[in-house]
Protein backbone atom coordinates (compact mmCIF):
# COMPACT_ATOMS: atom_id res chain seq x y z
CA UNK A 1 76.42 12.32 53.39
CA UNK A 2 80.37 12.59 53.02
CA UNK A 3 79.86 10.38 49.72
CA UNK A 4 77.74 12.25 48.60
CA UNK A 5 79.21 15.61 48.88
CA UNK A 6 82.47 13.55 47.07
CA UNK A 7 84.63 12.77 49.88
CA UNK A 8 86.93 10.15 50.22
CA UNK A 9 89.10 8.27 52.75
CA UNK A 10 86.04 8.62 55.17
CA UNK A 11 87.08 7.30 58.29
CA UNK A 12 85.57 6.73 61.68
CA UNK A 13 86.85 5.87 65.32
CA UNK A 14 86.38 5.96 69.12
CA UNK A 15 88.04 8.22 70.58
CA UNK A 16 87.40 8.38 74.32
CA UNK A 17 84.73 6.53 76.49
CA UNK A 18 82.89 7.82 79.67
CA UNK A 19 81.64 5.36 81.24
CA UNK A 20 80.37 6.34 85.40
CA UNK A 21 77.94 4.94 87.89
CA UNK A 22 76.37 7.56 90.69
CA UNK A 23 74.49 5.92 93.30
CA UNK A 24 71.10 7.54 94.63
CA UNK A 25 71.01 11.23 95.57
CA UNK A 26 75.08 11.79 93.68
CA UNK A 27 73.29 11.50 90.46
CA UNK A 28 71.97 15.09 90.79
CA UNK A 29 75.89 15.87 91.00
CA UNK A 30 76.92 14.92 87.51
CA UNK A 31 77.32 17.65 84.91
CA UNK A 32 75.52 15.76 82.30
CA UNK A 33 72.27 15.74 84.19
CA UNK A 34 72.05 19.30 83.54
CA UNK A 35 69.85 20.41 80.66
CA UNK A 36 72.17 22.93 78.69
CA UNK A 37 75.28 20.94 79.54
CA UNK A 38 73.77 17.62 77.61
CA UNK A 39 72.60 18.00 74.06
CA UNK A 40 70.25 14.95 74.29
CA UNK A 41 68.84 17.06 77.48
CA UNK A 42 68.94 20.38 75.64
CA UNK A 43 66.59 18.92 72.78
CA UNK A 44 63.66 18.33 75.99
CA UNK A 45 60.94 20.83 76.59
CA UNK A 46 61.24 22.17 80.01
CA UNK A 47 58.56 20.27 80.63
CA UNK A 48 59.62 16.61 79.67
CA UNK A 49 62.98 17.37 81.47
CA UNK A 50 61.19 18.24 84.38
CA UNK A 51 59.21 14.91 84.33
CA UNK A 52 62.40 12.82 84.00
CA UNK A 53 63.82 14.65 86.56
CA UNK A 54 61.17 13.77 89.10
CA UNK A 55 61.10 9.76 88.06
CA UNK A 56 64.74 10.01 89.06
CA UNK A 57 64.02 11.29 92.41
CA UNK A 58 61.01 8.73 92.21
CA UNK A 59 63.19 6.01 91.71
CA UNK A 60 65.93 7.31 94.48
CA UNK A 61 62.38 7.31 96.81
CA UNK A 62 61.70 4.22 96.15
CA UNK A 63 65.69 2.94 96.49
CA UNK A 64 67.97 5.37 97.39
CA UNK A 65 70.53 2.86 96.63
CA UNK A 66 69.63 2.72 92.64
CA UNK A 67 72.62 3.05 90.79
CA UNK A 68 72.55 5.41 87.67
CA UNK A 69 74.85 4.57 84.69
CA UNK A 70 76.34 6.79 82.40
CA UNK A 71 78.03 5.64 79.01
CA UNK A 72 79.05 7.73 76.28
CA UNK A 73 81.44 7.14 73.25
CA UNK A 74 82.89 10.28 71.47
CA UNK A 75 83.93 9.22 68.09
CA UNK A 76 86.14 11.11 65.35
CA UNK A 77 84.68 11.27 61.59
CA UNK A 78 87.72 12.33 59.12
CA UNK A 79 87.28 12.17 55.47
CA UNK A 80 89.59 14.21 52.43
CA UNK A 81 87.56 16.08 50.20
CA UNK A 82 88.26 15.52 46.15
């Protein structure tokens, strides 16, 4: 898309990873888990976040010792414009 609207010196790079494990019940603590405060989450009818919240407490039901992993890589897109 940057090529295409004629920009140059298009770069891209990590720039921070999250990585974080919450074990059982602590999963409900973590920011991300919450619908408005993840835009993967936001994009979910109320409804389909509402049945992936209960196969999480499923899962904790079945072993409260699951662990939940979290991983998320921010990256930085820079480009000069002709």
């Amino acid at each position: 898309m940057l090529k295409t609207e004629k920009f140059t010196n298009i770069e891209t790079k990590v720039v921070e990873e999250v990585h974080n494990e919450k074990v059982g019940n602590s999963v409900f603590s973590d920011p991300s888990l919450i619908k408005h405060n993840c835009s993967q989450l936001a994009n979910l009818s109320d409804e389909e976040y509402q049945k992936g919240i209960e196969k999480i407490k499923n899962q904790i039901n079945k072993n409260p010792e699951t662990v939940f992993k979290t991983s998320v890589i921010f990256y930085l897109v820079s480009a000069k414009k002709k």
